[in-house]
N, C-alpha and C. Protein backbone atom coordinates (compact mmCIF):
# COMPACT_ATOMS: atom_id res chain seq x y z
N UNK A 1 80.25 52.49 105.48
CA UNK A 1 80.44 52.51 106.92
C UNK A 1 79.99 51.17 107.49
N UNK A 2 80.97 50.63 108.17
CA UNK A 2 80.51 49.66 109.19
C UNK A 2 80.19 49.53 110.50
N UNK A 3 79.18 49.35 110.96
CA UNK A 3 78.59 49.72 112.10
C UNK A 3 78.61 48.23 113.08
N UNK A 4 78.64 48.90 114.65
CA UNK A 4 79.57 47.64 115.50
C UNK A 4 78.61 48.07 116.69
N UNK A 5 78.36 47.15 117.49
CA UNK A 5 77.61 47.10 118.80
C UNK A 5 79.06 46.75 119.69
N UNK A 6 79.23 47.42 120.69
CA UNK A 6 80.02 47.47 121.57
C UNK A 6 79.97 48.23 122.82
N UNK A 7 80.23 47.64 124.10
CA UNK A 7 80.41 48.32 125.45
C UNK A 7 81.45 49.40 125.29
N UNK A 8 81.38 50.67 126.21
CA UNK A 8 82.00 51.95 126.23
C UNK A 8 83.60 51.43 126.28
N UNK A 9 83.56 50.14 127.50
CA UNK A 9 85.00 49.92 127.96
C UNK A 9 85.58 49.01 126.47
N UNK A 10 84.61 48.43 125.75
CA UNK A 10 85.10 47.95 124.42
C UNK A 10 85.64 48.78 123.88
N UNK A 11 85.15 49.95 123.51
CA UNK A 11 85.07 51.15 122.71
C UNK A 11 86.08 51.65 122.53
N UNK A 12 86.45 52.13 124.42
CA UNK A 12 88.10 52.37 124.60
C UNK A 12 89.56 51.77 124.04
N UNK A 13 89.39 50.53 124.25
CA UNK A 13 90.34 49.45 123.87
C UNK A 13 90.41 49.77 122.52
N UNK A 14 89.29 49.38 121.67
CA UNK A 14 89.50 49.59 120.07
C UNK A 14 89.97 51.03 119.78
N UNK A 15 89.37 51.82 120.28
CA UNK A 15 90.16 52.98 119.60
C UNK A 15 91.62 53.53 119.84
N UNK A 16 91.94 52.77 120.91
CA UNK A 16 93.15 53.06 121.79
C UNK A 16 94.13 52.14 120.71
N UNK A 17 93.90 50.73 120.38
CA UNK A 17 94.32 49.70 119.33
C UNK A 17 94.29 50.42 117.89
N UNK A 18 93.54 51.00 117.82
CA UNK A 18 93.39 51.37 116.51
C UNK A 18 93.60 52.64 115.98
N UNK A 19 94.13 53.65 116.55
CA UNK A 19 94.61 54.71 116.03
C UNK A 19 95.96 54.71 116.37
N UNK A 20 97.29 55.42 115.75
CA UNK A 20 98.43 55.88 116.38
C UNK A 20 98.44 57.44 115.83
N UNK A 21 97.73 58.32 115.31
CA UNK A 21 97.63 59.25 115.34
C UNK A 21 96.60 60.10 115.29
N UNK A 22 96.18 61.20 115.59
CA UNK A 22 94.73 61.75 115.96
C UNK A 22 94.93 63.01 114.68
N UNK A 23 93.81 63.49 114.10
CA UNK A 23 93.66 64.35 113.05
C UNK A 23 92.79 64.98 112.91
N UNK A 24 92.57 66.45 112.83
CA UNK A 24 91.46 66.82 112.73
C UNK A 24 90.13 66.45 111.91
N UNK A 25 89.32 66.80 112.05
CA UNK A 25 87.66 66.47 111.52
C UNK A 25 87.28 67.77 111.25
N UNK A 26 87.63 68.19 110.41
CA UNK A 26 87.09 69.54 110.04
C UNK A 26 85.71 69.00 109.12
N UNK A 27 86.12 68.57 108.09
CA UNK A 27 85.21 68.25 107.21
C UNK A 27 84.49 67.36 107.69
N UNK A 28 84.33 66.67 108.84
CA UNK A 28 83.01 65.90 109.35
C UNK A 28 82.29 66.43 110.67
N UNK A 29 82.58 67.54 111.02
CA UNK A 29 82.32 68.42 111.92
C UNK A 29 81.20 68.65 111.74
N UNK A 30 80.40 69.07 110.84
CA UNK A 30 78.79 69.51 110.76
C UNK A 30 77.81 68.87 110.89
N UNK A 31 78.29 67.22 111.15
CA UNK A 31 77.35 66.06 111.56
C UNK A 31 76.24 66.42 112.61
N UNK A 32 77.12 66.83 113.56
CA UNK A 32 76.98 66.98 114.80
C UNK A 32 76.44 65.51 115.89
N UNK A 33 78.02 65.19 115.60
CA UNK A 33 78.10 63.52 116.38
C UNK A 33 79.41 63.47 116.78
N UNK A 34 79.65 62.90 117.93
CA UNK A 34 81.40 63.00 117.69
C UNK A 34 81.74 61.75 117.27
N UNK A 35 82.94 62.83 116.36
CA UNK A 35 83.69 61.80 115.44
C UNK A 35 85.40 61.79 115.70
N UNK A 36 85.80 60.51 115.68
CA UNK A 36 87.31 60.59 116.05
C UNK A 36 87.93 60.15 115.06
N UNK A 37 89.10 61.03 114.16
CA UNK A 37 89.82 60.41 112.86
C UNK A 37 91.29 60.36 113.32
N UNK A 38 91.88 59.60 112.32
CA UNK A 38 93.60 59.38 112.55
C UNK A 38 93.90 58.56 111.75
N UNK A 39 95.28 58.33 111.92
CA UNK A 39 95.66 57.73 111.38
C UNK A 39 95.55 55.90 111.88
N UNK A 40 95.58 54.98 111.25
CA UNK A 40 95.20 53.72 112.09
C UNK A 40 96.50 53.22 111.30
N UNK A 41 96.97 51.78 112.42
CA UNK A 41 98.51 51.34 112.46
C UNK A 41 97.93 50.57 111.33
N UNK A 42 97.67 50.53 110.39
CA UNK A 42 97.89 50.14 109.05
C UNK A 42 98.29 50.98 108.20
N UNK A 43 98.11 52.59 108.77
CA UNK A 43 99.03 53.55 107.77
C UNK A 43 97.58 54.13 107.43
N UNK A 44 96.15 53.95 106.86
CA UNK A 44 95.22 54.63 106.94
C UNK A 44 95.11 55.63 107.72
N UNK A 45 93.77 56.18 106.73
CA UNK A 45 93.26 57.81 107.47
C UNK A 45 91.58 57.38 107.40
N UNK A 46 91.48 57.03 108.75
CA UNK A 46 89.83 56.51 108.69
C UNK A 46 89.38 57.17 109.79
N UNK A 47 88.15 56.99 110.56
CA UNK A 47 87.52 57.62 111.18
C UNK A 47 86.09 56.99 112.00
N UNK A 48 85.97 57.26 113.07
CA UNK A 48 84.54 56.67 113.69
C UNK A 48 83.95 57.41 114.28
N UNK A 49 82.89 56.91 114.23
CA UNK A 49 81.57 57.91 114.76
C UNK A 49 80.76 56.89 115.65
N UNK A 50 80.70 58.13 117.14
CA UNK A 50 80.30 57.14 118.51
C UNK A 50 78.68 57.17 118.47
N UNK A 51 78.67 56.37 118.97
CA UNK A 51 76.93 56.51 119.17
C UNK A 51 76.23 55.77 119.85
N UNK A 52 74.89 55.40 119.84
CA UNK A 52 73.65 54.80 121.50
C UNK A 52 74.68 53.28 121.66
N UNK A 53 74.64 52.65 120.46
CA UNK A 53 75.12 51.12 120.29
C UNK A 53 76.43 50.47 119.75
N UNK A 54 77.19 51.90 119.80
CA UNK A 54 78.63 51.74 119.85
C UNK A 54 79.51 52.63 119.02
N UNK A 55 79.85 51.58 117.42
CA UNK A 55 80.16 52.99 116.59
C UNK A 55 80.21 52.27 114.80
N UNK A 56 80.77 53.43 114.18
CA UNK A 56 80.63 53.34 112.96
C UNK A 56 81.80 53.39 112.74
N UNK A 57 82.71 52.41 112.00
CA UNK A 57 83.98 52.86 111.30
C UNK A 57 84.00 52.85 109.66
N UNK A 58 84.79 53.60 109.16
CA UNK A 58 84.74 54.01 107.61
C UNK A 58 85.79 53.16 107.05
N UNK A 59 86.44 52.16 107.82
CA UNK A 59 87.50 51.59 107.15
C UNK A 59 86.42 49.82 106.73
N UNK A 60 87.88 48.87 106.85
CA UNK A 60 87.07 47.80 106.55
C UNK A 60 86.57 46.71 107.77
N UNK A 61 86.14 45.62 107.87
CA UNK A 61 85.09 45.27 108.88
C UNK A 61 86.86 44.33 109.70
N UNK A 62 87.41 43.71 108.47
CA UNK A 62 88.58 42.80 109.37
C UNK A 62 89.21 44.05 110.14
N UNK A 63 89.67 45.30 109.67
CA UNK A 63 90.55 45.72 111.05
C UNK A 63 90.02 45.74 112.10
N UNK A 64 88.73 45.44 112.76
CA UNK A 64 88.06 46.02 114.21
C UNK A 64 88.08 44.77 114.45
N UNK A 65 87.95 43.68 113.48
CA UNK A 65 87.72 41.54 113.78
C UNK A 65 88.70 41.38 114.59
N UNK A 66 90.11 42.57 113.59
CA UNK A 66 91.44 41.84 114.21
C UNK A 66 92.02 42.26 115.71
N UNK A 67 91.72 43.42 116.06
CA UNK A 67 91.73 44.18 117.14
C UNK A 67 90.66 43.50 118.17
N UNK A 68 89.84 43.27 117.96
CA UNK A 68 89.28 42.07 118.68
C UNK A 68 89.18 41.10 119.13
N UNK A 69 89.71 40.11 118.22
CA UNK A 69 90.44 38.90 118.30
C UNK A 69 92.17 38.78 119.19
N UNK A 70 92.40 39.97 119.31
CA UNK A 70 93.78 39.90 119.98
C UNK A 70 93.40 39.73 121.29
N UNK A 71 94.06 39.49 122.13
CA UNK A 71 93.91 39.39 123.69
C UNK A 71 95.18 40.36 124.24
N UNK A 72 93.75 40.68 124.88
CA UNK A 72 94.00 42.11 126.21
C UNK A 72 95.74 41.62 126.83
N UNK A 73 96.19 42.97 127.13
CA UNK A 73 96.99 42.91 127.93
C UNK A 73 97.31 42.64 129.29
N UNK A 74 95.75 42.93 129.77
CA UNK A 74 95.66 43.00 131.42
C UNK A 74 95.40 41.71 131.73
């Protein structure tokens, strides 16, 4: 897991960038943290977990670099 310091309104953007499909969490359900999985536009099935200082993703550290490095639409 790679873990990321980020603002809420960061938070949004990346996950909004980084999923195109949403999937259940059955099997990470008993954490008791919320966790958001899907599919991510690389065709992966990864997943993050929110928390005080931002979040945790299970994939690798360049997809969140690259989603970052892009510039906003607005």
């Amino acid at each position: 897991m790679e873990k990321f310091a980020c603002t809420k309104d960061q938070l949004s953007c990346i996950i909004s960038n980084l999923f195109v499909e949403l999937l259940p969490v059955c099997e990470l359900c008993n954490q008791d943290k919320l966790v958001i999985k899907g599919t991510t536009y690389e065709g992966k099935e990864e997943y993050i977990i929110i928390n005080d200082f931002g979040f945790e993703y299970s994939g690798q550290r360049e997809t969140i670099d690259e989603i970052r490095n892009k510039r906003c639409i607005r």
